[in-house]
N, C-alpha and C. Protein backbone atom coordinates (compact mmCIF):
# COMPACT_ATOMS: atom_id res chain seq x y z
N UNK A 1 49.11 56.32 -5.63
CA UNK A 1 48.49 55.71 -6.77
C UNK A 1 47.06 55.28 -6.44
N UNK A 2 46.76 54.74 -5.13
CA UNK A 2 45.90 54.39 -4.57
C UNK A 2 44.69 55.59 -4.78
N UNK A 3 45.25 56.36 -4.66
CA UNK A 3 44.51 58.06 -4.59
C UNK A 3 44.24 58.44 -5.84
N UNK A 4 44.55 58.46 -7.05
CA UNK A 4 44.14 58.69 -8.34
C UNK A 4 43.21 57.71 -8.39
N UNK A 5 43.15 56.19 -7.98
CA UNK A 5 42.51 55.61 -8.54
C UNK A 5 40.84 56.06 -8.06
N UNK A 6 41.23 56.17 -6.72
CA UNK A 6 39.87 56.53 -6.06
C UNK A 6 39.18 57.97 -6.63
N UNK A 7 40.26 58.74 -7.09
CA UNK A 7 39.67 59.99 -7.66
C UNK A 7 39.04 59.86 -8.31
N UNK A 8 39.60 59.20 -9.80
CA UNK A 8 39.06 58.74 -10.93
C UNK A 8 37.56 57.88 -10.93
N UNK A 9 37.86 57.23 -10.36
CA UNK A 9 36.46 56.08 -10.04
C UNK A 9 35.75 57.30 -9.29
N UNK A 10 35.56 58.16 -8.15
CA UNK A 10 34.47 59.13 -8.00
C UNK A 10 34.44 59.97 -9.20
N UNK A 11 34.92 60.20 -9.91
CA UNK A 11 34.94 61.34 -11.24
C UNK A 11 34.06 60.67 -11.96
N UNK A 12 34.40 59.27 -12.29
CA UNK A 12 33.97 58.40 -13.23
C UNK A 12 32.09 58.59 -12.61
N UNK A 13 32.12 58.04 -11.35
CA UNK A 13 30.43 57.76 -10.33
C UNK A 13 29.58 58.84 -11.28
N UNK A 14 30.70 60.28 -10.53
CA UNK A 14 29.75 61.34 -10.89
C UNK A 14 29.31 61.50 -11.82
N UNK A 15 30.02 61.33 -13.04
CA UNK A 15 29.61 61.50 -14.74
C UNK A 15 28.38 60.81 -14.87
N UNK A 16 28.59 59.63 -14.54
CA UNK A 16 27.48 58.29 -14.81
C UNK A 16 26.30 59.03 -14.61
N UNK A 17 26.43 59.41 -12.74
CA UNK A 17 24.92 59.87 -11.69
C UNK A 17 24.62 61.18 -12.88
N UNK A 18 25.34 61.90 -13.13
CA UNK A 18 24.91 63.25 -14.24
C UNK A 18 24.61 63.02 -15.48
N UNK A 19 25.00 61.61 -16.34
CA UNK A 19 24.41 61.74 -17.40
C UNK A 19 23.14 60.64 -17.03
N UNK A 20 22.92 59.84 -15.98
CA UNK A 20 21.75 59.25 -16.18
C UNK A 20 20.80 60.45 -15.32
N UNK A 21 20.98 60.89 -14.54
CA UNK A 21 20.19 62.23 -14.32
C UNK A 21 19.33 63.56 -15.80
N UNK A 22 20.31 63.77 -16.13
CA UNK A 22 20.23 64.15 -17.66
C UNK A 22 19.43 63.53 -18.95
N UNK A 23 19.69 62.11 -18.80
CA UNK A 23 18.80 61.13 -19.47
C UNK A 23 17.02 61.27 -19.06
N UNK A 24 17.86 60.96 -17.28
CA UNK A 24 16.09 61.19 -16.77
C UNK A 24 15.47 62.04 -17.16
N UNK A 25 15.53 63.29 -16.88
CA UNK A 25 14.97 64.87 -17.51
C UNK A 25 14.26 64.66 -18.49
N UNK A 26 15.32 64.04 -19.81
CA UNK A 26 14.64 64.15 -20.83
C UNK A 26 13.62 63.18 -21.17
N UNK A 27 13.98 62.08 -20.90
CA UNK A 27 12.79 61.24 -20.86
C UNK A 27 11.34 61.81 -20.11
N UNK A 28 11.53 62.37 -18.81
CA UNK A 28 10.37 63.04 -18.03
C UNK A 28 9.64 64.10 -19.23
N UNK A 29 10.82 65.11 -20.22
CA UNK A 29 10.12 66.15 -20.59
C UNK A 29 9.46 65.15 -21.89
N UNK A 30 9.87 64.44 -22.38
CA UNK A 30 9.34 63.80 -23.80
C UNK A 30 8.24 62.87 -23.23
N UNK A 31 7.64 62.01 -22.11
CA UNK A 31 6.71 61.78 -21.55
C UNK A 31 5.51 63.13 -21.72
N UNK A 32 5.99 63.73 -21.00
CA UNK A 32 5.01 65.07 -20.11
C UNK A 32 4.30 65.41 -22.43
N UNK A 33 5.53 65.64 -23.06
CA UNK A 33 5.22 66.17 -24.26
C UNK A 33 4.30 64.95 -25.15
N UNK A 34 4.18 63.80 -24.63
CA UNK A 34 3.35 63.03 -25.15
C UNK A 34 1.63 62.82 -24.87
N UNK A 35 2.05 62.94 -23.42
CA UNK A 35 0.71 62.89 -22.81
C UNK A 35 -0.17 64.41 -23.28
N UNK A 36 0.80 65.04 -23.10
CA UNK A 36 -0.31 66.58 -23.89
C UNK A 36 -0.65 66.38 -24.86
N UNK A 37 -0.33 65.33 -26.16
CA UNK A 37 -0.52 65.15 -27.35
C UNK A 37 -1.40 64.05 -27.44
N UNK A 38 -1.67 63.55 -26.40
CA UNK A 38 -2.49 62.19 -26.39
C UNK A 38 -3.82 62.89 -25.48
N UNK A 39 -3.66 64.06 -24.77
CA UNK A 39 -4.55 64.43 -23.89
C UNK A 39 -5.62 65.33 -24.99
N UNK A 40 -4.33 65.96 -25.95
CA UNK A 40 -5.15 66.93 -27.23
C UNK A 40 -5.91 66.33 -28.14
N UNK A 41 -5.36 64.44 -28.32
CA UNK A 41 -6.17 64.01 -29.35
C UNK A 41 -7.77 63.68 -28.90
N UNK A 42 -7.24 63.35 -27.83
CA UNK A 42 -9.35 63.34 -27.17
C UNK A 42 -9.87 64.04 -27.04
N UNK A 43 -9.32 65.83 -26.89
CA UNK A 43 -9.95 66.71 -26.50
C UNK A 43 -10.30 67.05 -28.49
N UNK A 44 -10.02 66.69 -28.96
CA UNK A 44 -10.16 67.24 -30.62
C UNK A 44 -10.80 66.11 -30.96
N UNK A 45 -11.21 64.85 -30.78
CA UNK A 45 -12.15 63.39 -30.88
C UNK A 45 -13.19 64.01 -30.73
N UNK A 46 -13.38 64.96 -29.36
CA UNK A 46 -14.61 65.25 -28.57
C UNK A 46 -15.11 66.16 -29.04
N UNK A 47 -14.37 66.79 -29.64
CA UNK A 47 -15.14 67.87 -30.28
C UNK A 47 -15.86 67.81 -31.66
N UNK A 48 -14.79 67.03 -32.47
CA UNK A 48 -15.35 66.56 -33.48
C UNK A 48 -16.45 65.30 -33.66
N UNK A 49 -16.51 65.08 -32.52
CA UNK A 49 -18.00 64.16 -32.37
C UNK A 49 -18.85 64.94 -31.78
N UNK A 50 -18.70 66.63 -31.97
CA UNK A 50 -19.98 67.01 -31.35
C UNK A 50 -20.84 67.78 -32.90
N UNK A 51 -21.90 67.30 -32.45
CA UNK A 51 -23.21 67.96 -33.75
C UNK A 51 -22.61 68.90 -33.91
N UNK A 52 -22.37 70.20 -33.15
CA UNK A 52 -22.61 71.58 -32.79
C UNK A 52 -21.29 71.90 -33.69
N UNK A 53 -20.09 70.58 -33.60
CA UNK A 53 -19.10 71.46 -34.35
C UNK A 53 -18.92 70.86 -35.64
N UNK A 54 -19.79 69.76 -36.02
CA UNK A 54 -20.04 69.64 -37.53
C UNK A 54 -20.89 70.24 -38.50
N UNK A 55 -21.69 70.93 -37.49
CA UNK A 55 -22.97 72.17 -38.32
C UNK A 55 -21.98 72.96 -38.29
N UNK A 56 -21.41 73.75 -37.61
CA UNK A 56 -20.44 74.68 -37.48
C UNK A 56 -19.53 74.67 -38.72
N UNK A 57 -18.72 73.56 -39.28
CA UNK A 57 -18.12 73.15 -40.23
C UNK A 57 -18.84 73.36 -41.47
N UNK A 58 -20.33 72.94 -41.36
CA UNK A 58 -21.07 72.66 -42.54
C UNK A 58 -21.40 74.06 -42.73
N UNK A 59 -22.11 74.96 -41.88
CA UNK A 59 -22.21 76.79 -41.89
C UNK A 59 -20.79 77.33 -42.62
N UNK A 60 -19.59 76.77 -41.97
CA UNK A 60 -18.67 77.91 -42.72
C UNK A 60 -18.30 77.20 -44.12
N UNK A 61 -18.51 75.88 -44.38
CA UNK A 61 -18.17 75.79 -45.86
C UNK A 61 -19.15 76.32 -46.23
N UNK A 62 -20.26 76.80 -46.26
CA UNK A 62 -21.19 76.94 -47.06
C UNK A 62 -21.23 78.67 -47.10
N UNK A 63 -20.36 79.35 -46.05
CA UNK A 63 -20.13 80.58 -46.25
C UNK A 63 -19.20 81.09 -47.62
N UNK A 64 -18.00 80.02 -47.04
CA UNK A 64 -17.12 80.50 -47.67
C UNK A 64 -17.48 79.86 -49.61
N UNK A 65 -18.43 79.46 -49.87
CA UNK A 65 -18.67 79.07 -50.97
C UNK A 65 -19.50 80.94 -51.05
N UNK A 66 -20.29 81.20 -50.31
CA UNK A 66 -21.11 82.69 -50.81
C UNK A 66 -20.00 83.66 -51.03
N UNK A 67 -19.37 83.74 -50.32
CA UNK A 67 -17.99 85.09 -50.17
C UNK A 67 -17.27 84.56 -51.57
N UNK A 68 -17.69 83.39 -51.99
CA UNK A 68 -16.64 83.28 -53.23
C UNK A 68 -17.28 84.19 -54.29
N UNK A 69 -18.77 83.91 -54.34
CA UNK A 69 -19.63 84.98 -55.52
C UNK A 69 -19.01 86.01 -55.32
N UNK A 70 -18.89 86.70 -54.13
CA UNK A 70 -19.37 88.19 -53.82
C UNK A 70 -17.96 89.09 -54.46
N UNK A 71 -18.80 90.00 -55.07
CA UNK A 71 -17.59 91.30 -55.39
C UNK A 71 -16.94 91.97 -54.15
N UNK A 72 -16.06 91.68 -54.12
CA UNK A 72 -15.31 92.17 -52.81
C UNK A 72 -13.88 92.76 -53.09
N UNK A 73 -13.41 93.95 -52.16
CA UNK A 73 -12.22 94.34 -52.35
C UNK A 73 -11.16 93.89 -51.02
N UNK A 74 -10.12 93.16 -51.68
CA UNK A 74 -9.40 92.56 -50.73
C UNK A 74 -8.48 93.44 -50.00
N UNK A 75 -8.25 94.28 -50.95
CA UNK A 75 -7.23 95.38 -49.67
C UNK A 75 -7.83 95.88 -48.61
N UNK A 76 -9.46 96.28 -48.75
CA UNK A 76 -10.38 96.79 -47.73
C UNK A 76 -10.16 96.00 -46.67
N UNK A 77 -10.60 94.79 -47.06
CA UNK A 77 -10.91 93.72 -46.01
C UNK A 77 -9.38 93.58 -45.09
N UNK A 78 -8.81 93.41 -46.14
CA UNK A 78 -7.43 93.16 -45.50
C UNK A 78 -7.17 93.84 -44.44
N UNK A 79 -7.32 95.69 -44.33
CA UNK A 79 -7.04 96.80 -44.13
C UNK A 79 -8.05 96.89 -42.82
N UNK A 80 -8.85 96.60 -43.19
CA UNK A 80 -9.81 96.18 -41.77
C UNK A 80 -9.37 95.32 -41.14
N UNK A 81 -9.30 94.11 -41.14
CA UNK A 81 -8.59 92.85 -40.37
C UNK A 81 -7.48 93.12 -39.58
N UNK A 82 -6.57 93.82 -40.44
CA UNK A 82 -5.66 94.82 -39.41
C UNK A 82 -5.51 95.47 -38.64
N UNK A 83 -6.29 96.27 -39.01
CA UNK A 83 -6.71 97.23 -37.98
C UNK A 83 -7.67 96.89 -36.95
N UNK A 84 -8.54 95.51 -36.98
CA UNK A 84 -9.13 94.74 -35.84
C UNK A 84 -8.04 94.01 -34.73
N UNK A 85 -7.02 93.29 -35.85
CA UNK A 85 -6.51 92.84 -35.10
C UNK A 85 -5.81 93.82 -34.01
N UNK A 86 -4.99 94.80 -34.83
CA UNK A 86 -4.19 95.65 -33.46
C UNK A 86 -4.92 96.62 -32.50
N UNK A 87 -6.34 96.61 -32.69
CA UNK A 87 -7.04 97.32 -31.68
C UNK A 87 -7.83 96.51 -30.71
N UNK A 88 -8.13 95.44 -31.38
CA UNK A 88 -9.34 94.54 -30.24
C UNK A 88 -8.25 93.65 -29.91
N UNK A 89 -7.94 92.97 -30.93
CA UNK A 89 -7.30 91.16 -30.61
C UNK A 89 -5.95 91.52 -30.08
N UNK A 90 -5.10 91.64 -30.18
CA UNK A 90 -3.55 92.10 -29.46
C UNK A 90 -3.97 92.69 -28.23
N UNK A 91 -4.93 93.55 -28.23
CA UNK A 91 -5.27 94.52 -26.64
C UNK A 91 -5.43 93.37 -26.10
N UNK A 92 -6.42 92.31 -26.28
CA UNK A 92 -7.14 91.39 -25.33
C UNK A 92 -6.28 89.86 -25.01
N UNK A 93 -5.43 89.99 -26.09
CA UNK A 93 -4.95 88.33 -26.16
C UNK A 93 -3.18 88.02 -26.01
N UNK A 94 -2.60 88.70 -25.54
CA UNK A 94 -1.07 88.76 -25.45
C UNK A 94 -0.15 87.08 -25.15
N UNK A 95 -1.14 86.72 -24.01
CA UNK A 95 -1.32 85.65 -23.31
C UNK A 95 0.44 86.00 -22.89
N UNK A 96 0.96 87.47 -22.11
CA UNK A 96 2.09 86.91 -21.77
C UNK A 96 3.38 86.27 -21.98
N UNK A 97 3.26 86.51 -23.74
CA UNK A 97 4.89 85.70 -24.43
C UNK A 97 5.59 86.64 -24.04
N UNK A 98 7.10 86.20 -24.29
CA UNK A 98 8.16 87.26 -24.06
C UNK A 98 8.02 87.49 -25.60
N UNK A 99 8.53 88.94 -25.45
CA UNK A 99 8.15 90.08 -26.56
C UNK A 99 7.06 90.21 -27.26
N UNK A 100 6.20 90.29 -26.55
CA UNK A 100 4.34 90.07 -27.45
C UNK A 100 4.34 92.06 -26.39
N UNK A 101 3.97 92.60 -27.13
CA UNK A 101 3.41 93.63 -26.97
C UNK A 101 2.54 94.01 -25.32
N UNK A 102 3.00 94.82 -24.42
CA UNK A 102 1.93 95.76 -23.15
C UNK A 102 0.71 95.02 -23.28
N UNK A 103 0.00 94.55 -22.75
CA UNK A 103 -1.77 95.15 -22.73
C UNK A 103 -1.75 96.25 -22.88
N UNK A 104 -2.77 96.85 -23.23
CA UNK A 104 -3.31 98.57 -23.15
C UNK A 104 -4.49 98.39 -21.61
């Protein structure tokens, strides 16, 4: 009897040591996932306090107000964009996902 008990109570240890182990993890990964989000908000502060990317802002609204005049055919464009993307941008930018397409 002596012997179950001791079993039990190490059965019991181990569970504990594995779910506070388990706990740990996740706490470590939800840390690590905060600080990238706190590391992104300064890196996007910094940018948006720079001149360079509020002219930048101010250039493309003021594009996309001209492209609104303009007679344009959207399937063209479309049809182009496509065909940019799968020849330049996919060749150059895969970055390595699983199932993202070879480089060429």
């Amino acid at each position: 009897m002596i012997l179950g008990f001791g079993v039990t109570y190490a059965v019991s240890q181990s569970a504990n040591n594995e779910i506070l182990n388990t706990r740990m993890e996740k706490m470590s990964k939800i840390q690590y996932i905060e600080d990238y989000f706190e590391e992104m908000k300064y890196i996007l502060n910094s940018h948006a306090n720079n001149s360079n990317t509020v002219q930048l802002l101010w250039d493309f609204d003021e594009a996309l107000e001209n492209l609104e005049e303009l007679e344009i055919d959207r399937d063209e464009i479309k049809d182009s964009l496509m065909q940019y993307y799968k020849d330049s941008y996919l060749a150059n930018n895969n970055y390595y996902l699983i199932g993202a397409p070879i480089q060429r």
